[in-house]
PDB file of N, CA and C in Angstrom:
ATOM      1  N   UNK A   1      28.754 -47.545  36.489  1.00  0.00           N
ATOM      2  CA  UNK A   1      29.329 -46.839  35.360  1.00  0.00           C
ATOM      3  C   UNK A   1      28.270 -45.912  34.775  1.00  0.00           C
ATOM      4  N   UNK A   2      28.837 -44.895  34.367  1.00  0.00           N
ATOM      5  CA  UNK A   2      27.843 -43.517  33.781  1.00  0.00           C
ATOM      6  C   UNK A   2      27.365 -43.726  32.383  1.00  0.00           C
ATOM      7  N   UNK A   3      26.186 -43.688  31.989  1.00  0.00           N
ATOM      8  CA  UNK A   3      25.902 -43.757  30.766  1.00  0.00           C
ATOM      9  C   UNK A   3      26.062 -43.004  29.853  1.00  0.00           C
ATOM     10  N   UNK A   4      26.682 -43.059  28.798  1.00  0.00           N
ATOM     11  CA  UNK A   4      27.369 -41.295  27.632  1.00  0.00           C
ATOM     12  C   UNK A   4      26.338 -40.846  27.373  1.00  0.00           C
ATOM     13  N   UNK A   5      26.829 -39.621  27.083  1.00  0.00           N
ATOM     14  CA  UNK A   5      25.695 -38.494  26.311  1.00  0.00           C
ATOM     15  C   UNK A   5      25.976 -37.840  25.380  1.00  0.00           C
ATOM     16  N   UNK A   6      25.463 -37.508  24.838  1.00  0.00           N
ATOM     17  CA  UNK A   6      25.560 -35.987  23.858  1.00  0.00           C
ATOM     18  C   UNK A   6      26.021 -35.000  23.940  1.00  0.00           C
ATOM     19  N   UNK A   7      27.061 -34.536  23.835  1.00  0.00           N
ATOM     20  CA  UNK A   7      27.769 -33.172  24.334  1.00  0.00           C
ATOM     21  C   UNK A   7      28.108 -32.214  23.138  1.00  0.00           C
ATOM     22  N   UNK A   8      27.971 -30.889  23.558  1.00  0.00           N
ATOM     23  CA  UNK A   8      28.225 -30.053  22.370  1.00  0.00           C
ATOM     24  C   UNK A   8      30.242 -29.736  22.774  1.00  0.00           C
ATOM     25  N   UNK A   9      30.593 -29.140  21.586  1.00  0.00           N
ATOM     26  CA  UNK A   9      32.460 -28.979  22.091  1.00  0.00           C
ATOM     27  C   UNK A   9      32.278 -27.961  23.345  1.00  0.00           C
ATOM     28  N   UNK A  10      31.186 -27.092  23.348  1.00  0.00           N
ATOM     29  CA  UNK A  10      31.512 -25.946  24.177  1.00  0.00           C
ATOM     30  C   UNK A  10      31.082 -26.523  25.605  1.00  0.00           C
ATOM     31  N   UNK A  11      30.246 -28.005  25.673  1.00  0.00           N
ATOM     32  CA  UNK A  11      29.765 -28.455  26.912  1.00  0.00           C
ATOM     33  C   UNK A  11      31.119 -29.409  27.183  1.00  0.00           C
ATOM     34  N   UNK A  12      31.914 -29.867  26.060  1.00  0.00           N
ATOM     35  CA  UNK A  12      33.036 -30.596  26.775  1.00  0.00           C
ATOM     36  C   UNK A  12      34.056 -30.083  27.091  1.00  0.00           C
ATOM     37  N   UNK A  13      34.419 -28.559  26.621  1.00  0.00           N
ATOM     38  CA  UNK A  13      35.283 -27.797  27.373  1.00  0.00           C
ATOM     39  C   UNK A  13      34.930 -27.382  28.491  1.00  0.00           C
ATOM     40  N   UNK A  14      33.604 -27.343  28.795  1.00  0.00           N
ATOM     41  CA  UNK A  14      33.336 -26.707  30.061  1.00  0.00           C
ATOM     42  C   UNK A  14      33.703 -28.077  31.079  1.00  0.00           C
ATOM     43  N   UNK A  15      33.150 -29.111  30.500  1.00  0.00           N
ATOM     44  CA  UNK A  15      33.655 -30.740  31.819  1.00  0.00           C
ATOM     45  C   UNK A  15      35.314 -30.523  31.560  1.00  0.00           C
ATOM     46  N   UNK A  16      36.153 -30.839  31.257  1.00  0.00           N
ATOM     47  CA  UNK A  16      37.614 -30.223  31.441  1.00  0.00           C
ATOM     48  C   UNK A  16      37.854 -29.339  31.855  1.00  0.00           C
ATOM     49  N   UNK A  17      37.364 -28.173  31.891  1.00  0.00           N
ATOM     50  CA  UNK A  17      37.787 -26.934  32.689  1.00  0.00           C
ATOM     51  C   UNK A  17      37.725 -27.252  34.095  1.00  0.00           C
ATOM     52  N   UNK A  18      36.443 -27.896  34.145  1.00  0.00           N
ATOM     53  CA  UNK A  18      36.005 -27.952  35.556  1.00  0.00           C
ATOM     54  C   UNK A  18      37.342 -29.272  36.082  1.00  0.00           C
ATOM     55  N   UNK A  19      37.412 -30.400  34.996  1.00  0.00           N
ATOM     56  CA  UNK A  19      38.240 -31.227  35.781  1.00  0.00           C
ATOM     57  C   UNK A  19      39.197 -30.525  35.608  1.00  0.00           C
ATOM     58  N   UNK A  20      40.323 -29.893  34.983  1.00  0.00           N
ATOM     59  CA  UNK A  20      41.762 -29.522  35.463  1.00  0.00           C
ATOM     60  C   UNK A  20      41.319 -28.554  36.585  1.00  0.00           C
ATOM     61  N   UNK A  21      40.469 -27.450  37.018  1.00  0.00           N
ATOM     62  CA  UNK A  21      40.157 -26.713  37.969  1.00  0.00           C
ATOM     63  C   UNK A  21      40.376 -27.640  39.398  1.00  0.00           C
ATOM     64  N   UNK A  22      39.836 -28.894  39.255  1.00  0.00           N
ATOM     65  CA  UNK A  22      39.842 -29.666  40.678  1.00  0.00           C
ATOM     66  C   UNK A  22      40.716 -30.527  40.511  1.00  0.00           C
ATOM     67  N   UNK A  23      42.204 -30.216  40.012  1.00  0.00           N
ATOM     68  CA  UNK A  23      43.203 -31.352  39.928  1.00  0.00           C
ATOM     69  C   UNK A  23      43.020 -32.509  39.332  1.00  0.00           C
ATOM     70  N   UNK A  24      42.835 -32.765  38.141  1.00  0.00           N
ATOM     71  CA  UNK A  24      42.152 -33.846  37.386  1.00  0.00           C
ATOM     72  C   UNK A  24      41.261 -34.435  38.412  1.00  0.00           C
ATOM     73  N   UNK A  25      40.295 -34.168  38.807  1.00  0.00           N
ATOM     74  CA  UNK A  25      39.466 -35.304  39.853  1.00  0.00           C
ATOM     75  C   UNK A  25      38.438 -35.954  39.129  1.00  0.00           C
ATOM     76  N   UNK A  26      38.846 -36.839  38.229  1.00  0.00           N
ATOM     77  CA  UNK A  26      37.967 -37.379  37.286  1.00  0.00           C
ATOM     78  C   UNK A  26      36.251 -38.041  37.872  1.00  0.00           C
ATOM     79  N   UNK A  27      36.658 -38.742  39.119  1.00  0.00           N
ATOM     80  CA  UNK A  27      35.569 -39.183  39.680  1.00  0.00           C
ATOM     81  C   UNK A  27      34.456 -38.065  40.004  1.00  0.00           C
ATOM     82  N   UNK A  28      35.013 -36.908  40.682  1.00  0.00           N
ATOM     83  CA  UNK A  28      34.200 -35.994  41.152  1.00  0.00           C
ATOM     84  C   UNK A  28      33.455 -35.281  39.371  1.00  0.00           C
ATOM     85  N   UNK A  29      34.377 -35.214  38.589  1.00  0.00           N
ATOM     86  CA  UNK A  29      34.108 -34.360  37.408  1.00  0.00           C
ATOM     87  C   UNK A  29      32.539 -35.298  36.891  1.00  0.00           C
ATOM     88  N   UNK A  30      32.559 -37.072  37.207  1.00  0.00           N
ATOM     89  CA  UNK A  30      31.578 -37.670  36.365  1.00  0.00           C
ATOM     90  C   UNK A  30      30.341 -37.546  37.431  1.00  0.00           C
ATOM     91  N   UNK A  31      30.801 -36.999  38.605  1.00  0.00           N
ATOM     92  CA  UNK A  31      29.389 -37.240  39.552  1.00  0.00           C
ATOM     93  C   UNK A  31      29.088 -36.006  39.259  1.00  0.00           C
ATOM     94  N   UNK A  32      29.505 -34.738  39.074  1.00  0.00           N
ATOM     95  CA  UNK A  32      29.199 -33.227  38.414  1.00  0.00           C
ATOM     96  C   UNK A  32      28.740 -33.409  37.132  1.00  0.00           C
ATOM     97  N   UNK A  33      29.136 -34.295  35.696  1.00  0.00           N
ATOM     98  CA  UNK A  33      28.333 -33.820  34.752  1.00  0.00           C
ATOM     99  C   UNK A  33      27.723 -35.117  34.325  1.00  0.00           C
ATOM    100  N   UNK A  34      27.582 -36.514  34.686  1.00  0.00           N
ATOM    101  CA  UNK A  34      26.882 -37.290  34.774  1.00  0.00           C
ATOM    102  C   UNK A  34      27.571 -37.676  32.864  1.00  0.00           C
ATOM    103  N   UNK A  35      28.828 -37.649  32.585  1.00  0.00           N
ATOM    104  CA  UNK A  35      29.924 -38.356  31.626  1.00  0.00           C
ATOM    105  C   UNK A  35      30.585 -39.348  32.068  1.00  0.00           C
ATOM    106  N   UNK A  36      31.045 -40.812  31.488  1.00  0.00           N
ATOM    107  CA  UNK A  36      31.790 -41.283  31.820  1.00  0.00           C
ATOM    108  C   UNK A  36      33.543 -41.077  32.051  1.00  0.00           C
ATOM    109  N   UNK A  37      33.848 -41.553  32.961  1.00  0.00           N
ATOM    110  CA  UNK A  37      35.062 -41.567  33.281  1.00  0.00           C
ATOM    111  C   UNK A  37      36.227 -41.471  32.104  1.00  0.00           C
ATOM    112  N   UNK A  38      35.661 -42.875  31.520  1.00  0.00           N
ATOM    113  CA  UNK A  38      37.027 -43.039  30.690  1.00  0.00           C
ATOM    114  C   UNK A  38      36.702 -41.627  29.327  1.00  0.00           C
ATOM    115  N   UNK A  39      35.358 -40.939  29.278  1.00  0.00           N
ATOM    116  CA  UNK A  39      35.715 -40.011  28.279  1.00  0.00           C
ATOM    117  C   UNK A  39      35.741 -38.480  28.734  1.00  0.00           C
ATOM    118  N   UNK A  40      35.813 -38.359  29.983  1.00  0.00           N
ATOM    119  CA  UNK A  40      36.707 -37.035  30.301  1.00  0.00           C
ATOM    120  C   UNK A  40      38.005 -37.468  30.427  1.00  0.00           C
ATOM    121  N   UNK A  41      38.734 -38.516  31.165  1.00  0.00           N
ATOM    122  CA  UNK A  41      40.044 -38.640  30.726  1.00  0.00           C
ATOM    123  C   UNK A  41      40.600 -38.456  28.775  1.00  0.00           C
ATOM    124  N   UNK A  42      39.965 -38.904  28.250  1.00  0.00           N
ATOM    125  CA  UNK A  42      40.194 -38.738  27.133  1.00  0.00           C
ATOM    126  C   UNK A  42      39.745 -37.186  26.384  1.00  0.00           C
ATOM    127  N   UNK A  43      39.249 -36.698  26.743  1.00  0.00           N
ATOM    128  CA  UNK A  43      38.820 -35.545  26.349  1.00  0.00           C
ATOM    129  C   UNK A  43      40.284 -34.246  27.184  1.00  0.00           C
ATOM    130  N   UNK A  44      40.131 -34.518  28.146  1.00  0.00           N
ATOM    131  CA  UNK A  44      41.695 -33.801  28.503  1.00  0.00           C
ATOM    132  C   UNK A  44      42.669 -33.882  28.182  1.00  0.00           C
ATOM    133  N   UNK A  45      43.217 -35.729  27.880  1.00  0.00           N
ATOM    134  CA  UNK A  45      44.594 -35.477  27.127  1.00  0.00           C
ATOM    135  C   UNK A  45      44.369 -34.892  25.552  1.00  0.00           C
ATOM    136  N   UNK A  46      42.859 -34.957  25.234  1.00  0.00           N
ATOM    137  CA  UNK A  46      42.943 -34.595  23.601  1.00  0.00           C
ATOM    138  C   UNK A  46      42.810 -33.038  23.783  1.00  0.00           C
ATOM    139  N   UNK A  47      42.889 -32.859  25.051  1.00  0.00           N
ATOM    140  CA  UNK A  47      42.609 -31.041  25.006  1.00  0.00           C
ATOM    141  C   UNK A  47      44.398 -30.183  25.664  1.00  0.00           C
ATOM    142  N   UNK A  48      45.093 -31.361  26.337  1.00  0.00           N
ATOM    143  CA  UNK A  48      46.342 -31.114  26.594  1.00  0.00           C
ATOM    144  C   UNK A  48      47.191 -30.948  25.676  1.00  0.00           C
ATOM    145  N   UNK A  49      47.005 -32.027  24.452  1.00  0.00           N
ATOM    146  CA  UNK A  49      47.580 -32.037  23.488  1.00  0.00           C
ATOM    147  C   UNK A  49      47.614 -31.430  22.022  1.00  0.00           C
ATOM    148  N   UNK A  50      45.911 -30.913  22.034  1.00  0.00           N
ATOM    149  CA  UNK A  50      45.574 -29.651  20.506  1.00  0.00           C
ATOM    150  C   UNK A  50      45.241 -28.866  20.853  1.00  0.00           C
ATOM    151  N   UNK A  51      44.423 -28.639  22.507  1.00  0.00           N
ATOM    152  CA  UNK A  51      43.541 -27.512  22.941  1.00  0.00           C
ATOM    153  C   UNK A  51      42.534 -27.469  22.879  1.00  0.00           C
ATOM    154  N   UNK A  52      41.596 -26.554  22.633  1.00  0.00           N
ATOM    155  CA  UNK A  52      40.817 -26.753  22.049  1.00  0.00           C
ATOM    156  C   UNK A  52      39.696 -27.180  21.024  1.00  0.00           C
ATOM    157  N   UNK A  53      40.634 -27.127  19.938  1.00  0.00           N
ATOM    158  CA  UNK A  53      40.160 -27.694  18.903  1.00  0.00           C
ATOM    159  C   UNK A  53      40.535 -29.180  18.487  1.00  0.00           C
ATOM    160  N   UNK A  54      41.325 -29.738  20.035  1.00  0.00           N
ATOM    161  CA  UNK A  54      40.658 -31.060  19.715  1.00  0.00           C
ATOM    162  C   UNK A  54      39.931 -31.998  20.717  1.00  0.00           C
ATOM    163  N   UNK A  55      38.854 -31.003  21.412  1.00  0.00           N
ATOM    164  CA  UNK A  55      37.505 -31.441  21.711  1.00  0.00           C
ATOM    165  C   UNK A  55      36.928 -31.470  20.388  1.00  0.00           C
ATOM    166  N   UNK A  56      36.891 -31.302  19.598  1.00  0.00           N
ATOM    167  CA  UNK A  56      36.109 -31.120  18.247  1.00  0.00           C
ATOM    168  C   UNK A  56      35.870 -32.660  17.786  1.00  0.00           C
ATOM    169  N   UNK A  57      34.766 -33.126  17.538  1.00  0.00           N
ATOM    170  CA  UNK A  57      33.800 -34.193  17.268  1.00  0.00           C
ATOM    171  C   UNK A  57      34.245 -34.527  15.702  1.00  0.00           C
ATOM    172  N   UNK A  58      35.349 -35.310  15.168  1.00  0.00           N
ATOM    173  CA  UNK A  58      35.683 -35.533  13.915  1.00  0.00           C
ATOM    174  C   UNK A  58      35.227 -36.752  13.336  1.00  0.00           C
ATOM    175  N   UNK A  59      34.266 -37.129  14.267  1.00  0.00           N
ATOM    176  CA  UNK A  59      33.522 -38.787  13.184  1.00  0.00           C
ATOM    177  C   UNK A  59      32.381 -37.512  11.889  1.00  0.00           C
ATOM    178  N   UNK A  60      32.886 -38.244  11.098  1.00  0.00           N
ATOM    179  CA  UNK A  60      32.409 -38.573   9.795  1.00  0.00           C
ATOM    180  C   UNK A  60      32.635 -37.349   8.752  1.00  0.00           C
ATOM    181  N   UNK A  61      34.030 -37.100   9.211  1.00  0.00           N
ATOM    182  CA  UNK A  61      35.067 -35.649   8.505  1.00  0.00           C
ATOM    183  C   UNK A  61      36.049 -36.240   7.721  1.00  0.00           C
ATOM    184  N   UNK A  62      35.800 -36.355   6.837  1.00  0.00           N
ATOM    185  CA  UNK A  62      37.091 -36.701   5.936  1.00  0.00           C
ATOM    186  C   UNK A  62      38.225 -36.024   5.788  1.00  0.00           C
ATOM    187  N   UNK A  63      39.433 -36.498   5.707  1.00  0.00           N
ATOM    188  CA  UNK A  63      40.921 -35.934   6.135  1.00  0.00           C
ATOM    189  C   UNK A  63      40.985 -34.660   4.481  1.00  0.00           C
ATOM    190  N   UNK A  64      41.016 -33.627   4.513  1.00  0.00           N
ATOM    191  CA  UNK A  64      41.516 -32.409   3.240  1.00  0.00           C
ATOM    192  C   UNK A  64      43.167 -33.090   2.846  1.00  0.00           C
ATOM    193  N   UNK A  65      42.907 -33.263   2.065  1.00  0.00           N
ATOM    194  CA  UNK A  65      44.436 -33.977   0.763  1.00  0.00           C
ATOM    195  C   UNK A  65      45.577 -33.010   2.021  1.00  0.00           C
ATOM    196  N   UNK A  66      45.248 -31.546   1.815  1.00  0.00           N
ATOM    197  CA  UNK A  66      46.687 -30.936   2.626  1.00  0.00           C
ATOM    198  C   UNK A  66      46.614 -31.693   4.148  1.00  0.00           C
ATOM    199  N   UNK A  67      46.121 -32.191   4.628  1.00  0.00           N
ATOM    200  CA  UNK A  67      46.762 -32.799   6.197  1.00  0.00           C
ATOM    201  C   UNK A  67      46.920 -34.356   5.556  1.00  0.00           C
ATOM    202  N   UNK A  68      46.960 -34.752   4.568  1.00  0.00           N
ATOM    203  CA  UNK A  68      47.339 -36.695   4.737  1.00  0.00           C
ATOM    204  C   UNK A  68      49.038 -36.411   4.467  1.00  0.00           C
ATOM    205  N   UNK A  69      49.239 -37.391   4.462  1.00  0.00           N
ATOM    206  CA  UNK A  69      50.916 -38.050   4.278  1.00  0.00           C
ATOM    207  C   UNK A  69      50.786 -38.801   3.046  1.00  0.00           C
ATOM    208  N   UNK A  70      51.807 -38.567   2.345  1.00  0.00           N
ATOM    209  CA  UNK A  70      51.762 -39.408   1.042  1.00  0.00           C
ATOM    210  C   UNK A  70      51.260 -40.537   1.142  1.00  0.00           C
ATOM    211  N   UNK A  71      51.473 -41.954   2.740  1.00  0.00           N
ATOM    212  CA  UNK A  71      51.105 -43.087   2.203  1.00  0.00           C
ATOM    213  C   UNK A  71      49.393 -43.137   2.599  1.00  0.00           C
ATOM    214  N   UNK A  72      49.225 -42.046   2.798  1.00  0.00           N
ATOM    215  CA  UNK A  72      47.542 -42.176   3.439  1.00  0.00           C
ATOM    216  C   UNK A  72      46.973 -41.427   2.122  1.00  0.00           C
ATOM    217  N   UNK A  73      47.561 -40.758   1.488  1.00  0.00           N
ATOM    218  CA  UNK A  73      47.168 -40.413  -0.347  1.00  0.00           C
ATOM    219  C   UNK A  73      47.224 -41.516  -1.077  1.00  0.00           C
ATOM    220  N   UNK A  74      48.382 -42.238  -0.994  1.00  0.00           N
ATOM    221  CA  UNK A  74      48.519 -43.636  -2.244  1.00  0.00           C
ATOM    222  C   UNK A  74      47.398 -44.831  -1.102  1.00  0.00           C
ATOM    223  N   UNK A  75      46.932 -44.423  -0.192  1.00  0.00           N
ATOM    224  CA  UNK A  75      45.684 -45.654   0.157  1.00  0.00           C
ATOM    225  C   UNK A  75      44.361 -45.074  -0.144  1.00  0.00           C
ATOM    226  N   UNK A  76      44.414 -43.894  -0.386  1.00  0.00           N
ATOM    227  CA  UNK A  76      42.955 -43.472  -0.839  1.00  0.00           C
ATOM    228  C   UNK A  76      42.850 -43.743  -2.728  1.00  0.00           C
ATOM    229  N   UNK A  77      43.760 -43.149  -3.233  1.00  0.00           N
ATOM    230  CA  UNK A  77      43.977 -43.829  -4.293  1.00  0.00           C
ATOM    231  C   UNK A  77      43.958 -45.542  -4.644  1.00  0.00           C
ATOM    232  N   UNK A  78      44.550 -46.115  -3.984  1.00  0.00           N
ATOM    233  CA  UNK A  78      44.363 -47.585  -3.831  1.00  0.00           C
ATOM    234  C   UNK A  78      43.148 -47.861  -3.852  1.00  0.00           C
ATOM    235  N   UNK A  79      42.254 -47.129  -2.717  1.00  0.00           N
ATOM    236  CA  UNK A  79      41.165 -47.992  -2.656  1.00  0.00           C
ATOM    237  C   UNK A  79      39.519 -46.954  -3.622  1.00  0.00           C
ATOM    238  N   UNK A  80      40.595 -45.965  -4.241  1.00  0.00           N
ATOM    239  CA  UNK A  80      39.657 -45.245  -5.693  1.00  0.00           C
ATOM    240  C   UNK A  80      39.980 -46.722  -6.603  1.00  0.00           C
ATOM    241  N   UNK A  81      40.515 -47.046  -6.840  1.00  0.00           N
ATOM    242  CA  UNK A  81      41.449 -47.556  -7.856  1.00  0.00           C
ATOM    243  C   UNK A  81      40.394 -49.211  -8.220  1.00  0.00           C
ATOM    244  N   UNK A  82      40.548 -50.052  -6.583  1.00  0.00           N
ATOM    245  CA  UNK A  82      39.730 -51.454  -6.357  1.00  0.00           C
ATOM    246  C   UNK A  82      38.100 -50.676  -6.728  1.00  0.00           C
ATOM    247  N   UNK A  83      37.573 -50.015  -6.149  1.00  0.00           N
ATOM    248  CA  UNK A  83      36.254 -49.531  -6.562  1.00  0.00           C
ATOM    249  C   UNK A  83      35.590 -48.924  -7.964  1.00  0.00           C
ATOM    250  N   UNK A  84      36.607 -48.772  -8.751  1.00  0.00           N
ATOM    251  CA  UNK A  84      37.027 -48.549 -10.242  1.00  0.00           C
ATOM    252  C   UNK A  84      36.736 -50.150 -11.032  1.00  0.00           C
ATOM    253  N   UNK A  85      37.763 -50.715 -10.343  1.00  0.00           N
ATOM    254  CA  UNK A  85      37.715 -52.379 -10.912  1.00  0.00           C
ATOM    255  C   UNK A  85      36.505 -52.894 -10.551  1.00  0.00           C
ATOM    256  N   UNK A  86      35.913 -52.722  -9.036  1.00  0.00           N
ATOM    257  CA  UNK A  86      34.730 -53.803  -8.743  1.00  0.00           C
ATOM    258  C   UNK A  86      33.775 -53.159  -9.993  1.00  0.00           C
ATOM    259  N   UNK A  87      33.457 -52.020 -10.129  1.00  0.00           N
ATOM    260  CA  UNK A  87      32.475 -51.648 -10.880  1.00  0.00           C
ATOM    261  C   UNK A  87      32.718 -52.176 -12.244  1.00  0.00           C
ATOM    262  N   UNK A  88      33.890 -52.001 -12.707  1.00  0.00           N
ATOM    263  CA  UNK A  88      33.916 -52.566 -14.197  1.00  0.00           C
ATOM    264  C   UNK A  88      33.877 -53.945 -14.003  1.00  0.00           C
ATOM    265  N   UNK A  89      34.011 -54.918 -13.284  1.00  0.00           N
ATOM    266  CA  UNK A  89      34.081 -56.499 -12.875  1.00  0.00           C
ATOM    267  C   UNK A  89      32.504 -56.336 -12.880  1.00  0.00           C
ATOM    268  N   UNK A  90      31.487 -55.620 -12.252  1.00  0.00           N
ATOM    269  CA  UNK A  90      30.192 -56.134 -12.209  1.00  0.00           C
ATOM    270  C   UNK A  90      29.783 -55.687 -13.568  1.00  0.00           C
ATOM    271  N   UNK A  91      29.976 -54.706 -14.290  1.00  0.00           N
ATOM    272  CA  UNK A  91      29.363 -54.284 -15.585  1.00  0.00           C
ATOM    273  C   UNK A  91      29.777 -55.409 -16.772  1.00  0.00           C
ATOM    274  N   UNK A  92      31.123 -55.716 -16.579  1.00  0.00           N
ATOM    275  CA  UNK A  92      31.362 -57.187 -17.648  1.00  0.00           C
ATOM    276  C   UNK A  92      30.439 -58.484 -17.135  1.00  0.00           C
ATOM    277  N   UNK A  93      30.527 -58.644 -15.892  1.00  0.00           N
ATOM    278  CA  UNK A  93      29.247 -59.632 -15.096  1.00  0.00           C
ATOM    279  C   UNK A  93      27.928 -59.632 -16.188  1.00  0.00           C
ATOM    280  N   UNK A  94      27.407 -58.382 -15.540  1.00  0.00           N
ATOM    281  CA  UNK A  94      25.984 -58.140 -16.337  1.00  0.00           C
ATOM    282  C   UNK A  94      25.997 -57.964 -17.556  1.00  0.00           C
ATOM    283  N   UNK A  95      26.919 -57.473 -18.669  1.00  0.00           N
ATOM    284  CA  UNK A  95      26.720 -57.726 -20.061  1.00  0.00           C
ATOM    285  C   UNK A  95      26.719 -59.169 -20.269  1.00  0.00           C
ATOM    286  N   UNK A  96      27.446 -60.349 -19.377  1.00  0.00           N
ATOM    287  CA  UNK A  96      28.033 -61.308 -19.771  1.00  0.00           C
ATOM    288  C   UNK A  96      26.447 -62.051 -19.645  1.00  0.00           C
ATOM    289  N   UNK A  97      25.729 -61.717 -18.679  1.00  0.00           N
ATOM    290  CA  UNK A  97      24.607 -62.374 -18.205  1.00  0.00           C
ATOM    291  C   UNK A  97      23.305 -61.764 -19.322  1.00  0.00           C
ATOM    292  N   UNK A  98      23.811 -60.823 -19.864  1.00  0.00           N
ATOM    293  CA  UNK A  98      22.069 -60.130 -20.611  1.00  0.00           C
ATOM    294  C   UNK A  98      22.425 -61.080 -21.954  1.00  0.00           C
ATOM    295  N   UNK A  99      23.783 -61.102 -22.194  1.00  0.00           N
ATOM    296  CA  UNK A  99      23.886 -61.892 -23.543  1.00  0.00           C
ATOM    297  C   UNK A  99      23.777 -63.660 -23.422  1.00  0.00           C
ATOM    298  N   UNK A 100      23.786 -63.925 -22.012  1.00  0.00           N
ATOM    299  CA  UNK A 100      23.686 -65.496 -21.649  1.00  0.00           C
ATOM    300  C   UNK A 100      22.042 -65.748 -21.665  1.00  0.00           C
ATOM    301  N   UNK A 101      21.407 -64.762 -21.455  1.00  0.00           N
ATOM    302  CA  UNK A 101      19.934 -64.466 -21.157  1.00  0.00           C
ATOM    303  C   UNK A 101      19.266 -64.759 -22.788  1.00  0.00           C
ATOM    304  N   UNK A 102      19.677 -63.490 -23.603  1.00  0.00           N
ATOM    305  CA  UNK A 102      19.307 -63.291 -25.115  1.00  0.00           C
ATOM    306  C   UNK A 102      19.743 -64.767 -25.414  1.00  0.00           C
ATOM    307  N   UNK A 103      20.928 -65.375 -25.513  1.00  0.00           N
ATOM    308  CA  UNK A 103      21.181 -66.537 -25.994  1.00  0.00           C
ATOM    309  C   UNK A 103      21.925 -66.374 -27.407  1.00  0.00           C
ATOM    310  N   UNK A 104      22.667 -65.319 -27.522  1.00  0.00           N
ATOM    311  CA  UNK A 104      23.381 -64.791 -28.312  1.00  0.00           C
ATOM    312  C   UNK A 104      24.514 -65.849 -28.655  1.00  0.00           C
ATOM    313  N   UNK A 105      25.262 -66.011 -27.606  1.00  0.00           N
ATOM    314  CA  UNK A 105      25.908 -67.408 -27.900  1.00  0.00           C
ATOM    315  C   UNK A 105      27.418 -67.058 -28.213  1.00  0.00           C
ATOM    316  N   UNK A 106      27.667 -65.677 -28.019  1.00  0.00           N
ATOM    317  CA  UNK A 106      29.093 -64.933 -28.862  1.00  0.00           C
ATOM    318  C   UNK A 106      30.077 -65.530 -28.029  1.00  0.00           C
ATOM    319  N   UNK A 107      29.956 -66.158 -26.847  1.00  0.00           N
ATOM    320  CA  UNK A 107      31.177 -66.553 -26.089  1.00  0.00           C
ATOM    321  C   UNK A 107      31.840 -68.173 -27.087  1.00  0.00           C
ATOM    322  N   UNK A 108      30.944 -68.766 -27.700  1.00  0.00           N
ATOM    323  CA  UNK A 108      31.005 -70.123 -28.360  1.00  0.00           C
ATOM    324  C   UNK A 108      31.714 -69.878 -29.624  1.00  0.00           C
ATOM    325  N   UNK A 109      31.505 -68.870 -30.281  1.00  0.00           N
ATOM    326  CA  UNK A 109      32.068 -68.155 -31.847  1.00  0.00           C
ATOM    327  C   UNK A 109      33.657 -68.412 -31.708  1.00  0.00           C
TER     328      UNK A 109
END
């Protein structure tokens, strides 16, 4: 099995060109650019199916509000929403602890 590499979009259009050029010959395409198998297959159907622009490398791109779907808006909200609470849950924590510390005692009143 071929070990992955680093590819720029314009070096993974060029490994697809070359494999649809030789009839998908996936095997021959990984002994030509020294890529694994299973990610020129995947790189062709993602290029059959957007073209070009979806060889495009989308780890660590966050989705623009205009391409989500409402329920992928009400889960980003959801999880604004829990990260809202954890923070106010740790800030009542730590007041609760500076005044357990001082020895204030206001929870006993």
């Amino acid at each position: 099995m071929t070990k992955g590499r680093k590819t720029t979009q314009q070096e993974r259009a060029e490994i697809v060109a070359f494999c649809l050029e030789h009839g998908k010959d996936y095997l021959l395409t990984v002994r030509q650019y020294g890529v694994s198998y299973n990610q020129i297959y995947s790189w062709v159907r993602k290029y059959e199916a957007k073209g070009i622009d979806g060889l495009a490398d989308g780890r660590g791109r966050t989705k623009p509000e205009s391409e989500m779907t409402d329920t992928e808006k009400l889960q980003v909200q959801v999880k604004l929403l829990e990260a809202q609470l954890r923070d106010k849950q740790m800030e009542v924590d730590l007041l609760k602890k500076v005044r357990e510390l001082k020895g204030d005692g206001w929870w006993e009143k």
